[in-house]
PDB file of N, CA and C in Angstrom:
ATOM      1  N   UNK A   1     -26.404 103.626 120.534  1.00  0.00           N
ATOM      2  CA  UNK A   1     -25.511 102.585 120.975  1.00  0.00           C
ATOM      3  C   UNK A   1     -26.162 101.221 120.766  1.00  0.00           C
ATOM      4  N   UNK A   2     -25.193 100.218 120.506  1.00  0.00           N
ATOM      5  CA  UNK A   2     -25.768  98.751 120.656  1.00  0.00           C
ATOM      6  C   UNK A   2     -26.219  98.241 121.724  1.00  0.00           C
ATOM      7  N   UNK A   3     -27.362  97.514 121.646  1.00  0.00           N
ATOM      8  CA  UNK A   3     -27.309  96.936 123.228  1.00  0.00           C
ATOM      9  C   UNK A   3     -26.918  95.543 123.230  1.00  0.00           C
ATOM     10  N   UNK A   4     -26.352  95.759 124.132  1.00  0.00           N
ATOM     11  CA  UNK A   4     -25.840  94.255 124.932  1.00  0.00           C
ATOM     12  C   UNK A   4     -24.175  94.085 124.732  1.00  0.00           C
ATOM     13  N   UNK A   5     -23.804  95.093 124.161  1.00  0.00           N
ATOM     14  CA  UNK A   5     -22.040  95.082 124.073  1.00  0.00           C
ATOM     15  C   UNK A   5     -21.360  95.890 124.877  1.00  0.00           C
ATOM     16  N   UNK A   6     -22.449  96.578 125.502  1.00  0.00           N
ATOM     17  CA  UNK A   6     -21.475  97.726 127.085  1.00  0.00           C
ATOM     18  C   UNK A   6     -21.682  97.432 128.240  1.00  0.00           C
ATOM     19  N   UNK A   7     -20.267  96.863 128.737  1.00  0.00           N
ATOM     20  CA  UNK A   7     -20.310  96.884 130.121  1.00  0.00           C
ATOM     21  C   UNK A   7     -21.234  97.779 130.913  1.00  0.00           C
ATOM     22  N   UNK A   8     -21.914  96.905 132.305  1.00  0.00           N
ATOM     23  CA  UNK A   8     -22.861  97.789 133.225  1.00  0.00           C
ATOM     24  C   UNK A   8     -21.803  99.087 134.138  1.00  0.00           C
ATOM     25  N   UNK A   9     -22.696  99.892 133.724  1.00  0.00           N
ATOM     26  CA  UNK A   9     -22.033 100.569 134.327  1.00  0.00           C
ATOM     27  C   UNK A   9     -22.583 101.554 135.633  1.00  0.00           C
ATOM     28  N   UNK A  10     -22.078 101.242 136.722  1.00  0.00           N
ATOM     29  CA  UNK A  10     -23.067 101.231 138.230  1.00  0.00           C
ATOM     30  C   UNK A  10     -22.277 102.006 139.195  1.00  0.00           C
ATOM     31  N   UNK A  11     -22.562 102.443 139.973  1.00  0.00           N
ATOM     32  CA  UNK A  11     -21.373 102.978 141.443  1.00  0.00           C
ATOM     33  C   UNK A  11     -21.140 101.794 141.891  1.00  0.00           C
ATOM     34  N   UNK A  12     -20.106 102.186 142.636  1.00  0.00           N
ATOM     35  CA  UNK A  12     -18.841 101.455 143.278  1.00  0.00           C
ATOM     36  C   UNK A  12     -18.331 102.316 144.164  1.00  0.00           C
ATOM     37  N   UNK A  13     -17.482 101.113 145.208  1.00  0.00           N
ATOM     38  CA  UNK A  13     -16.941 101.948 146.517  1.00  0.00           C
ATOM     39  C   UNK A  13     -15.871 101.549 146.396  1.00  0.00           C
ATOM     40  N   UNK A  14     -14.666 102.623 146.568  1.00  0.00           N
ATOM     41  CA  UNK A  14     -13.278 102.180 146.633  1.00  0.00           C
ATOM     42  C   UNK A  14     -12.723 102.090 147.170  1.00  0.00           C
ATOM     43  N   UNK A  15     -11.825 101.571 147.592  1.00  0.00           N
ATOM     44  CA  UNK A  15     -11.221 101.134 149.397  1.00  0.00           C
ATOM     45  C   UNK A  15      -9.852 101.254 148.926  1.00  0.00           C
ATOM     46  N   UNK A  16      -8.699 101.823 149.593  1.00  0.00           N
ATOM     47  CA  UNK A  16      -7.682 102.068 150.000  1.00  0.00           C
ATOM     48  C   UNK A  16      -7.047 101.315 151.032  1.00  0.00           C
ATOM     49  N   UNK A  17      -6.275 100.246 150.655  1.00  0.00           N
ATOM     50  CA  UNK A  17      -6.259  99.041 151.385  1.00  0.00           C
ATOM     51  C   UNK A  17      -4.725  99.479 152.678  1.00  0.00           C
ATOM     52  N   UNK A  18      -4.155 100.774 152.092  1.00  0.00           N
ATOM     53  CA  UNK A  18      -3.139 100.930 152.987  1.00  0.00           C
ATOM     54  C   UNK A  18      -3.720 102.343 154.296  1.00  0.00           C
ATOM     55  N   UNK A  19      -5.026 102.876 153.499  1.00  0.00           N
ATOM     56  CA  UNK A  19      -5.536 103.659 154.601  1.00  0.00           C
ATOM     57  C   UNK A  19      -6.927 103.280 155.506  1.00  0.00           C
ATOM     58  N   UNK A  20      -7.385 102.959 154.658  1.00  0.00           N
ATOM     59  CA  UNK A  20      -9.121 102.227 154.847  1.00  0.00           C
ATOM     60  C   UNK A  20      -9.913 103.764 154.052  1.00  0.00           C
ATOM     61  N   UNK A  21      -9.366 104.259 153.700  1.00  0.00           N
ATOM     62  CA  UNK A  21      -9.818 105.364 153.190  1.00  0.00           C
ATOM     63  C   UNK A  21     -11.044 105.269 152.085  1.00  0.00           C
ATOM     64  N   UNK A  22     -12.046 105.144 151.847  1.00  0.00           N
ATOM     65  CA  UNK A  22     -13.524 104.534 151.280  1.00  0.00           C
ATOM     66  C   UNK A  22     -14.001 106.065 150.167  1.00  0.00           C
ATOM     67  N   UNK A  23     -14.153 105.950 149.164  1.00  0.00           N
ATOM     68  CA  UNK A  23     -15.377 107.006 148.498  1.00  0.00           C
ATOM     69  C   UNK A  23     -15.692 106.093 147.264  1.00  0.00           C
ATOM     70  N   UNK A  24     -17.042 106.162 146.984  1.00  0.00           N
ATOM     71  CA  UNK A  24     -18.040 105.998 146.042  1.00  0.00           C
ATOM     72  C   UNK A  24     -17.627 106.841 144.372  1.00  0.00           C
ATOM     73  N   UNK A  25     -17.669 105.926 143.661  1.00  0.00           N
ATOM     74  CA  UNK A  25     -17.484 106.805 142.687  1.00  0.00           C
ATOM     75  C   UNK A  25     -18.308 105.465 141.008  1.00  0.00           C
ATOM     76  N   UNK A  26     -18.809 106.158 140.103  1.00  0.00           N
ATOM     77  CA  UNK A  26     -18.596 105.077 139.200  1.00  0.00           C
ATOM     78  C   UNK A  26     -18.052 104.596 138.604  1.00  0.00           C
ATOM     79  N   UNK A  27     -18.069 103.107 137.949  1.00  0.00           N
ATOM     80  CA  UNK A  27     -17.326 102.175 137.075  1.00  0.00           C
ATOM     81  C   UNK A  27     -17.593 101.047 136.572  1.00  0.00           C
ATOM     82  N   UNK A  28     -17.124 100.753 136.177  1.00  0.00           N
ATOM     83  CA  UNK A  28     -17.544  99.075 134.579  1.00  0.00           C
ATOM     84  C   UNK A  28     -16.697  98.510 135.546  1.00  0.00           C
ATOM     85  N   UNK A  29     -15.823  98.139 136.755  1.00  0.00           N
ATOM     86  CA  UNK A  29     -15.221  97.025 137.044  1.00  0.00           C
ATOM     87  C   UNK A  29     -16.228  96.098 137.591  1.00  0.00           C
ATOM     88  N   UNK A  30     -15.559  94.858 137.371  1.00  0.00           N
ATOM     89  CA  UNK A  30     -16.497  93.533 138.194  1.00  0.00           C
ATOM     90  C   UNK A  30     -15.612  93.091 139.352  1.00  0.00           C
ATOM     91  N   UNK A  31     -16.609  93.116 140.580  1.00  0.00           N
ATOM     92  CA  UNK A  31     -15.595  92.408 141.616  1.00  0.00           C
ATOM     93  C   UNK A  31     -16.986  91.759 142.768  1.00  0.00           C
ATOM     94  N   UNK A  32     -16.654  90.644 143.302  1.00  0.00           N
ATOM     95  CA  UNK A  32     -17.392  89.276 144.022  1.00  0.00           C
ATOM     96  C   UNK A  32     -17.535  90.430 145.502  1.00  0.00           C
ATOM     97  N   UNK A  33     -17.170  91.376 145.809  1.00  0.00           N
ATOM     98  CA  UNK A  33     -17.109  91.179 147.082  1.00  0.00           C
ATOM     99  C   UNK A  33     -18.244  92.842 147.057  1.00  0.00           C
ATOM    100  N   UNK A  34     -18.664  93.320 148.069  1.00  0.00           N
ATOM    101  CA  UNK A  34     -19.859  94.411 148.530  1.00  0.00           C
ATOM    102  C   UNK A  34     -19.426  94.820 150.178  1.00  0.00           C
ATOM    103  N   UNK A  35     -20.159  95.897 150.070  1.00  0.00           N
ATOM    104  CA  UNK A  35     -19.893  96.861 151.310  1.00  0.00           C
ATOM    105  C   UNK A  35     -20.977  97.566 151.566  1.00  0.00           C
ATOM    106  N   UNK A  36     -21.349  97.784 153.008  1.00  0.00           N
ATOM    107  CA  UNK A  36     -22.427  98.813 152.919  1.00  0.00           C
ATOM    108  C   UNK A  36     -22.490  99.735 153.228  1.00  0.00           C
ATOM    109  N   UNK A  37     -22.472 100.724 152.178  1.00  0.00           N
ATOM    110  CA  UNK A  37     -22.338 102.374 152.795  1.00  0.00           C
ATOM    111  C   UNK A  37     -22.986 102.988 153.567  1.00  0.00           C
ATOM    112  N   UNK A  38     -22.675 104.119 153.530  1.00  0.00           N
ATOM    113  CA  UNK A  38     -22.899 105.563 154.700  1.00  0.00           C
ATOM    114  C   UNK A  38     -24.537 105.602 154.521  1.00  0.00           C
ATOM    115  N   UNK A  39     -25.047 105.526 153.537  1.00  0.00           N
ATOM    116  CA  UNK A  39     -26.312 105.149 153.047  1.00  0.00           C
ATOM    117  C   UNK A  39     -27.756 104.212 152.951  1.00  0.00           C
ATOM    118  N   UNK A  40     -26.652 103.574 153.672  1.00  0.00           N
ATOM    119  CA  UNK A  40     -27.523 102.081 153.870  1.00  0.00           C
ATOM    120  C   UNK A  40     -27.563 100.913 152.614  1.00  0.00           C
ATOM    121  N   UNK A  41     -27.492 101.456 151.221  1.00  0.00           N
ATOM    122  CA  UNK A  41     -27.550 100.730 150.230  1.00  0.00           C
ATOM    123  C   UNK A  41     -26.056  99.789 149.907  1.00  0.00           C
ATOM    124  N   UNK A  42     -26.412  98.727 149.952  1.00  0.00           N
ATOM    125  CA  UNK A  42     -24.738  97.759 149.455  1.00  0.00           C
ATOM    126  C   UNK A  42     -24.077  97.863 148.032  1.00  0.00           C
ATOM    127  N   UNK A  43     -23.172  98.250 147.591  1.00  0.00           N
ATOM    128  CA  UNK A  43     -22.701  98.419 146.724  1.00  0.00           C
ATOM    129  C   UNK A  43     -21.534  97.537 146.434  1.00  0.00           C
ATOM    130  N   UNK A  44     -20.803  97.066 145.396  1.00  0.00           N
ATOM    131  CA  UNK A  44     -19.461  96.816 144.931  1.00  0.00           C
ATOM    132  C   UNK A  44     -18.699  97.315 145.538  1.00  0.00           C
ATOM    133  N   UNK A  45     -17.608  96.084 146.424  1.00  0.00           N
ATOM    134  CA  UNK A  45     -16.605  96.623 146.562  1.00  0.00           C
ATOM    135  C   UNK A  45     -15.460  96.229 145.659  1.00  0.00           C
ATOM    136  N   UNK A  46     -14.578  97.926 145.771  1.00  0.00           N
ATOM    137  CA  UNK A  46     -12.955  97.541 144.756  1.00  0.00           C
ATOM    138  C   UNK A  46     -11.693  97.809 145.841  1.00  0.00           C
ATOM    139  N   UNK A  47     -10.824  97.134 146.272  1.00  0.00           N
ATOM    140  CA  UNK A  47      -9.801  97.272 146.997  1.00  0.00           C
ATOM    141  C   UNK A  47      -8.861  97.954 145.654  1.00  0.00           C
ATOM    142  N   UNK A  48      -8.174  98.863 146.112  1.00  0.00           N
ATOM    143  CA  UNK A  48      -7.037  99.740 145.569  1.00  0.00           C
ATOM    144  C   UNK A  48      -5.727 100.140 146.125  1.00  0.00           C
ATOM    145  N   UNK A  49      -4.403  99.581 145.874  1.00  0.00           N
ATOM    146  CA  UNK A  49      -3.183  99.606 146.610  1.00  0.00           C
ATOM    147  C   UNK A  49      -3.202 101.595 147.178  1.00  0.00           C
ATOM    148  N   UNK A  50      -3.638 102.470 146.411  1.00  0.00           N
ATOM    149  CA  UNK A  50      -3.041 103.634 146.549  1.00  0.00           C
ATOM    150  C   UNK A  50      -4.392 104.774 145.601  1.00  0.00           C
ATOM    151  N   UNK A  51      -4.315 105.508 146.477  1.00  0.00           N
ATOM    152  CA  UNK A  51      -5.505 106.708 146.109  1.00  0.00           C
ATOM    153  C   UNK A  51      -4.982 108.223 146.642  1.00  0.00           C
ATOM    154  N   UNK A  52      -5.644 109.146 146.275  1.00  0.00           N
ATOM    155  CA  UNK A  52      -5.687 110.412 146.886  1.00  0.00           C
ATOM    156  C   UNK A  52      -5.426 110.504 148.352  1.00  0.00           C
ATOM    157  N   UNK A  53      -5.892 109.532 149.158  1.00  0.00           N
ATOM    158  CA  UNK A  53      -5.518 109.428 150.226  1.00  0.00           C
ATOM    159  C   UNK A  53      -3.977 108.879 150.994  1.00  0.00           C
ATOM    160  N   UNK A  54      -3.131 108.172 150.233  1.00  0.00           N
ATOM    161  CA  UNK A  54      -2.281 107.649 150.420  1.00  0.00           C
ATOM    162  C   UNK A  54      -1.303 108.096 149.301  1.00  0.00           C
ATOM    163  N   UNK A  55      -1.506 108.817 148.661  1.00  0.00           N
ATOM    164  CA  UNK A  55      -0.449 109.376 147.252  1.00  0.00           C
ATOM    165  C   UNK A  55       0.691 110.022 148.065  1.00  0.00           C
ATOM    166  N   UNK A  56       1.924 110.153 147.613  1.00  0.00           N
ATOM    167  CA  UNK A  56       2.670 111.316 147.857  1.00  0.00           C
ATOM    168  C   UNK A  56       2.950 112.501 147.455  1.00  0.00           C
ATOM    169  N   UNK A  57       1.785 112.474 146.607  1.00  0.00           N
ATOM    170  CA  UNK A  57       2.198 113.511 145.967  1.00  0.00           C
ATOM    171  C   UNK A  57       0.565 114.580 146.477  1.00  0.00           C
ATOM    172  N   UNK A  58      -0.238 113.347 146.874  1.00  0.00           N
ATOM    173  CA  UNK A  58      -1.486 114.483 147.280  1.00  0.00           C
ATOM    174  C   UNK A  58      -1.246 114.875 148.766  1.00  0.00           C
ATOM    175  N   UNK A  59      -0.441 113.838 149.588  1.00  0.00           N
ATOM    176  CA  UNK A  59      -0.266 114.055 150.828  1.00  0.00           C
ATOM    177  C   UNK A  59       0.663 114.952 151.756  1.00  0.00           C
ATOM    178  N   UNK A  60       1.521 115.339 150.598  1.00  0.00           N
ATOM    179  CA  UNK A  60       3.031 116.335 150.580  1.00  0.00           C
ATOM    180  C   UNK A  60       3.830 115.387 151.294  1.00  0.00           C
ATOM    181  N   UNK A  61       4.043 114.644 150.556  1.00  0.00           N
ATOM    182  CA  UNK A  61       5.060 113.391 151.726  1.00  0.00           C
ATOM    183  C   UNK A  61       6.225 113.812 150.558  1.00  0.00           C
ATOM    184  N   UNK A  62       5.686 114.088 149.540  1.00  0.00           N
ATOM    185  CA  UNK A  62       6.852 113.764 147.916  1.00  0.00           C
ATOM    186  C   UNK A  62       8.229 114.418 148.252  1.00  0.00           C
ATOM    187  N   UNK A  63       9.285 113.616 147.985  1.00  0.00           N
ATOM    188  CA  UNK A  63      10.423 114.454 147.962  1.00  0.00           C
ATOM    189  C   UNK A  63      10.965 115.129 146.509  1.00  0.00           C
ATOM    190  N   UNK A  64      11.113 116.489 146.365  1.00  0.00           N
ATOM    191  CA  UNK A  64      11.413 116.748 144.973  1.00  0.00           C
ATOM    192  C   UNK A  64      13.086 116.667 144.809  1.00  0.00           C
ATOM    193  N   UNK A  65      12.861 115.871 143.855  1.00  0.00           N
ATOM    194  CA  UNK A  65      14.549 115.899 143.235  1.00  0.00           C
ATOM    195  C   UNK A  65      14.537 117.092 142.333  1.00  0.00           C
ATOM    196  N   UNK A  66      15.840 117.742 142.830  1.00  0.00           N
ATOM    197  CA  UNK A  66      16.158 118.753 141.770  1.00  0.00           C
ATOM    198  C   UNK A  66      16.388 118.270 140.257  1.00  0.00           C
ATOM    199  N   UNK A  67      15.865 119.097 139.499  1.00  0.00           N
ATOM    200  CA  UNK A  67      16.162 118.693 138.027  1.00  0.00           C
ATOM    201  C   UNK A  67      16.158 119.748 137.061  1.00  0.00           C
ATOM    202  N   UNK A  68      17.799 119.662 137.393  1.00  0.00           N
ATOM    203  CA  UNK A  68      18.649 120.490 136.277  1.00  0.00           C
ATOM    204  C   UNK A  68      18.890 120.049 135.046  1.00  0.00           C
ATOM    205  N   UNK A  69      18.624 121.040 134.114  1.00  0.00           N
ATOM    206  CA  UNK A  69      18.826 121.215 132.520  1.00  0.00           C
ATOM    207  C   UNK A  69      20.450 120.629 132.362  1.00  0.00           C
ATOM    208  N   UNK A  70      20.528 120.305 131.243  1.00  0.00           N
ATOM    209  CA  UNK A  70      21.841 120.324 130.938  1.00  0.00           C
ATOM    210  C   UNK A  70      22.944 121.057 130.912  1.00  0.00           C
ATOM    211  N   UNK A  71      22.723 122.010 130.526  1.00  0.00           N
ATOM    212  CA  UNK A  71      23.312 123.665 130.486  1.00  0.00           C
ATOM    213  C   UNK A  71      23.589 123.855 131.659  1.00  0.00           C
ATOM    214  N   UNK A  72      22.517 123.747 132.708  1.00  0.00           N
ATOM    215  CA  UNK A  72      22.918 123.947 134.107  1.00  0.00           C
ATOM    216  C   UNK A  72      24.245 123.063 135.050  1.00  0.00           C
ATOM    217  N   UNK A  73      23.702 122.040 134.888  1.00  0.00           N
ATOM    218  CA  UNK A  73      24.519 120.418 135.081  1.00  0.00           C
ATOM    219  C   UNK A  73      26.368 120.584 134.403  1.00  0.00           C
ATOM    220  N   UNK A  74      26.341 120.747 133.046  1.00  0.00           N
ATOM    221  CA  UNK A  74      27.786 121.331 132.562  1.00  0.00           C
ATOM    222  C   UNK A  74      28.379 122.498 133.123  1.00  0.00           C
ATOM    223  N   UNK A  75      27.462 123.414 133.274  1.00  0.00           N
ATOM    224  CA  UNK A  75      27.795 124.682 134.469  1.00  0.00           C
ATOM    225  C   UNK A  75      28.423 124.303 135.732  1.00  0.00           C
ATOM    226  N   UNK A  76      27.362 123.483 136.318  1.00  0.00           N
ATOM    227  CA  UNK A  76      27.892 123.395 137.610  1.00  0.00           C
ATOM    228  C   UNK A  76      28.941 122.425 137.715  1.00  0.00           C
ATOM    229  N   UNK A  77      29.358 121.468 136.869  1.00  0.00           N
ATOM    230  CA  UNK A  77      30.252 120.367 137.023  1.00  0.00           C
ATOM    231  C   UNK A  77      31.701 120.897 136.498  1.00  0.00           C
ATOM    232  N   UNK A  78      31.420 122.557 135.618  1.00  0.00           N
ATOM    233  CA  UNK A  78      33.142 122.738 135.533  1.00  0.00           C
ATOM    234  C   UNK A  78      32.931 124.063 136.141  1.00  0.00           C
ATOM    235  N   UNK A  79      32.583 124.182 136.837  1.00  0.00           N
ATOM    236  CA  UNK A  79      32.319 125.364 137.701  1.00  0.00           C
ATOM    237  C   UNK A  79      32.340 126.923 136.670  1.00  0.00           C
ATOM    238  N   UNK A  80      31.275 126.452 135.857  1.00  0.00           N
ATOM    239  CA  UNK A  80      31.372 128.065 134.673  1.00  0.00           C
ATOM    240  C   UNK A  80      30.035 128.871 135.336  1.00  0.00           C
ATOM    241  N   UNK A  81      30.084 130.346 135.060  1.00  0.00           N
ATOM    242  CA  UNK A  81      29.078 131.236 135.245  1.00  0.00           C
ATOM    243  C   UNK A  81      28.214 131.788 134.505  1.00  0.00           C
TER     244      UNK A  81
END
């Protein structure tokens, strides 16, 4: 690799701004602000609207819409069997 053309790439802590929900993980983002972990060591902080913790789809909040085929949909709309 070249040096001096790749972003640093370091851990980071990610924050879940609608849960407070926090895990460490790595990344190339840049951000002004730090936190100090479970660890004692200060790291980068990244605020994030939505994570594993707040998903609906990881949390079973999701509502499933049915989704019928076409075939099905023409079926059921002239009432054929």
């Amino acid at each position: 690799m070249k040096p001096g053309i790749h972003p640093e790439y370091r851990k980071v802590v990610f924050m879940d701004i609608n849960t407070g929900y926090k895990f460490i993980s790595g990344s190339t983002m840049k951000t002004n602000e730090t936190v100090e972990w479970e660890d004692g060591q200060t790291y980068p902080l990244i605020k994030v609207e939505i994570s594993s913790d707040s998903h609906p789809f990881y949390t079973g909040r999701q509502k499933h819409a049915a989704a019928d085929g076409r075939v099905e949909r023409f079926n059921k709309k002239y009432g054929l069997k």
